[in-house]
Protein backbone atom coordinates (compact mmCIF):
# COMPACT_ATOMS: atom_id res chain seq x y z
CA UNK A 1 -9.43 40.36 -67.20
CA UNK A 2 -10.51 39.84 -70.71
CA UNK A 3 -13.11 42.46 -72.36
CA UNK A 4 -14.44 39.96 -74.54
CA UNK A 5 -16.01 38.32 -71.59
CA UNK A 6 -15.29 34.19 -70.83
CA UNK A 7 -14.66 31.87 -73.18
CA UNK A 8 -18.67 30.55 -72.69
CA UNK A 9 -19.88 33.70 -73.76
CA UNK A 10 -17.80 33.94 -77.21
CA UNK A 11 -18.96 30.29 -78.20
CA UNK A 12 -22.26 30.92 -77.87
CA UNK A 13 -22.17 34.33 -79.94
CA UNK A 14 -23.24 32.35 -83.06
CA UNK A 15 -26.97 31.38 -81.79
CA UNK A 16 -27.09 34.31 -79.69
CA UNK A 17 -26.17 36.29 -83.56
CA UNK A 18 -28.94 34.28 -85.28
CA UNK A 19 -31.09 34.88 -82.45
CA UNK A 20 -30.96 38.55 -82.72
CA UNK A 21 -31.00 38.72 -86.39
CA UNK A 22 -34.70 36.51 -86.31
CA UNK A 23 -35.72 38.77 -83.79
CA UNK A 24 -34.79 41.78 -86.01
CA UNK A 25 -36.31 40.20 -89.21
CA UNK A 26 -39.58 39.67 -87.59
CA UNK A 27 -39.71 42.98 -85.56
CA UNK A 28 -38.63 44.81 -89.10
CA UNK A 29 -41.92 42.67 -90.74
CA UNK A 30 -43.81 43.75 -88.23
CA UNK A 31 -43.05 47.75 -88.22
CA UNK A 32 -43.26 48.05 -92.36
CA UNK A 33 -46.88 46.29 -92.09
CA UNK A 34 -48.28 48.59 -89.55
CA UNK A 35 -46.60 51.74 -91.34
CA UNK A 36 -48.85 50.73 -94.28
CA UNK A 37 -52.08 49.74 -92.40
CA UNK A 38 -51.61 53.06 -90.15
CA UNK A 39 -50.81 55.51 -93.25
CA UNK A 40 -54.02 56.87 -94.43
CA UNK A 41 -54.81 57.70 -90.93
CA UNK A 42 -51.67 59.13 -89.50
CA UNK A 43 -49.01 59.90 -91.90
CA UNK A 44 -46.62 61.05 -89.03
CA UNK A 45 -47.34 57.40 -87.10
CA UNK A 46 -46.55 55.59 -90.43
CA UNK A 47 -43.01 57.21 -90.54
CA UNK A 48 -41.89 56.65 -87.43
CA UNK A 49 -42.45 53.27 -87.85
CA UNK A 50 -40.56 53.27 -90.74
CA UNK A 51 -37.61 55.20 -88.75
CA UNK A 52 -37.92 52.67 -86.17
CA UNK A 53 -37.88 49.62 -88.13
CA UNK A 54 -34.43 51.73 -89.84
CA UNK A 55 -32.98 52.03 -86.57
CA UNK A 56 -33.55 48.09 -85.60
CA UNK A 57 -31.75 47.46 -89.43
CA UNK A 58 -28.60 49.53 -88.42
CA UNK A 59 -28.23 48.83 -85.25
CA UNK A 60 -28.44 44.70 -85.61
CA UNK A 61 -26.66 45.06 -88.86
CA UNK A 62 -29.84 43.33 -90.46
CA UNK A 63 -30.53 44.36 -94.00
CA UNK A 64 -34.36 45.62 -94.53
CA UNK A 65 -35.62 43.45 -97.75
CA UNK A 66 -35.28 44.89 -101.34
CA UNK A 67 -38.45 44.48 -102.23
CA UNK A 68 -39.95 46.37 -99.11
CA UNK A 69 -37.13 48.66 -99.21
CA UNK A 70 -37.89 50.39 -102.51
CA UNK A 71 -41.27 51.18 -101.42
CA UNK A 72 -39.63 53.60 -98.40
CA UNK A 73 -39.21 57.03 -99.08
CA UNK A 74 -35.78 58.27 -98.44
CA UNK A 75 -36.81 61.75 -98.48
CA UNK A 76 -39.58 61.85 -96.09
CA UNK A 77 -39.59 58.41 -94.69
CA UNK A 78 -43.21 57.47 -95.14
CA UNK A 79 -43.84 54.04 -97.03
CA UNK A 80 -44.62 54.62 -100.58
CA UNK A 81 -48.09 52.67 -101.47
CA UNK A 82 -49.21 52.47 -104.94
CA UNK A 83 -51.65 54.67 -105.98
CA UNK A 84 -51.83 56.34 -102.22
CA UNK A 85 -48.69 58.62 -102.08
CA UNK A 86 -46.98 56.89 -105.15
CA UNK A 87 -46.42 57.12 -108.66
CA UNK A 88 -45.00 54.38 -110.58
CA UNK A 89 -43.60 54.12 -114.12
CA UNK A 90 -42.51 51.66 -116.17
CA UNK A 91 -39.83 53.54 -119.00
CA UNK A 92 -39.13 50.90 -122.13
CA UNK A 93 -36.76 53.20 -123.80
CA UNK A 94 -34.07 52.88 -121.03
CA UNK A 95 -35.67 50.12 -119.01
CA UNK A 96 -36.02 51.57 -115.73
CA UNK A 97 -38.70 51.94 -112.90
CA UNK A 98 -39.74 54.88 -111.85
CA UNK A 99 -41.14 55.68 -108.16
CA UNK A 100 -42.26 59.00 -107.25
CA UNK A 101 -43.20 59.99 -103.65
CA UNK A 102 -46.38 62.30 -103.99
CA UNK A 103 -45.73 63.78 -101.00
CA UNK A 104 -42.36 65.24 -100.98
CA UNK A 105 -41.56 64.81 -104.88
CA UNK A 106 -38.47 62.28 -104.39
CA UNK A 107 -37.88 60.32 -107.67
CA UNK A 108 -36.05 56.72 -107.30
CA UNK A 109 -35.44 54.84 -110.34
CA UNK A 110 -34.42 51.18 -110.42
CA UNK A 111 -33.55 49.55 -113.37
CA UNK A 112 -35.01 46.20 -114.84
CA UNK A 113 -34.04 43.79 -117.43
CA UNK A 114 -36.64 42.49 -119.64
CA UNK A 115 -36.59 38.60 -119.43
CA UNK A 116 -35.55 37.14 -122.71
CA UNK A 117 -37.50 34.98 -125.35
CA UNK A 118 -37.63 31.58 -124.01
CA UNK A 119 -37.34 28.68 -126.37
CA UNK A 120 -40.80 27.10 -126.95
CA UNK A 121 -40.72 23.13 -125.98
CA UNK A 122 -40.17 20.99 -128.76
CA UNK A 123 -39.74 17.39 -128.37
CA UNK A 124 -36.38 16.73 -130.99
CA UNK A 125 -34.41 16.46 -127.76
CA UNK A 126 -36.57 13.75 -126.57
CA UNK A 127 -37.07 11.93 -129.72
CA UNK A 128 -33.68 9.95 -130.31
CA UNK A 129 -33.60 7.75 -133.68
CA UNK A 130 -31.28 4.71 -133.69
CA UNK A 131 -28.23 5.22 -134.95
CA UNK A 132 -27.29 4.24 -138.52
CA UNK A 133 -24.49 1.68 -136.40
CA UNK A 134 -26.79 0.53 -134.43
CA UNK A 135 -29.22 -0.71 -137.65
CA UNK A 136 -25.93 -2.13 -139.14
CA UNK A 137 -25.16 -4.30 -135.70
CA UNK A 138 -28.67 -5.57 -135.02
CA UNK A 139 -28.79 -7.16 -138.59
CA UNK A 140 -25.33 -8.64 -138.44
């Protein structure tokens, strides 16, 4: 008896894998969305949402999205809207963002780099002159 189950079973563990994991990305999608919609209501609704779409993440071994992800309190577990429950601050000096839960106090701070000065377009690249050779063999 094997405990990994028949040989059937272990080839199809890749689409059964990426079945799970598209299952767990939309049902993750779905949880953070009504945590925000459902927080100015019911604060205590909104985080166990946010637990539960945590628990689906662990247990499927499905990572929650960084950018929805920073706007989850770790402290109290209630999603952190702009404005709402949240404070956000933008710190030059050290380049860092800084997101403060208004209900429980956590800070998180995330850095940031600025993006650099882009060279303006100039055509010299594009313009291409012949060749002092190339005069010299056209007239020869």
């Amino acid at each position: 008896m094997s405990f990994m189950g028949s040989r059937s079973t272990r080839r199809n563990y890749g689409k059964m894998r990426s079945a799970v994991t598209a299952v767990a990305h939309e049902r993750i999608d779905l949880l953070l969305g009504q945590a925000v919609e459902t927080l100015p209501r019911d604060p205590k609704l909104a985080t166990r949402y946010v637990g539960l779409a945590k628990r689906i993440s662990t247990r499927t071994k499905v990572r929650i999205p960084t950018e929805k992800k920073h706007y989850l309190c770790k402290n109290c577990g209630q999603p952190l809207i702009p404005g709402k429950n949240a404070r956000i601050r933008i710190r030059s000096g050290n380049s860092r963002i800084i997101i403060s839960c208004l209900s429980c106090g956590t800070i998180r701070r995330y850095p940031y780099r600025k993006l650099e000065q882009l060279p303006r377009f100039s055509m010299k690249p594009y313009i291409t002159l012949p060749s002092p050779s190339r005069r010299k063999s056209r007239t020869n």
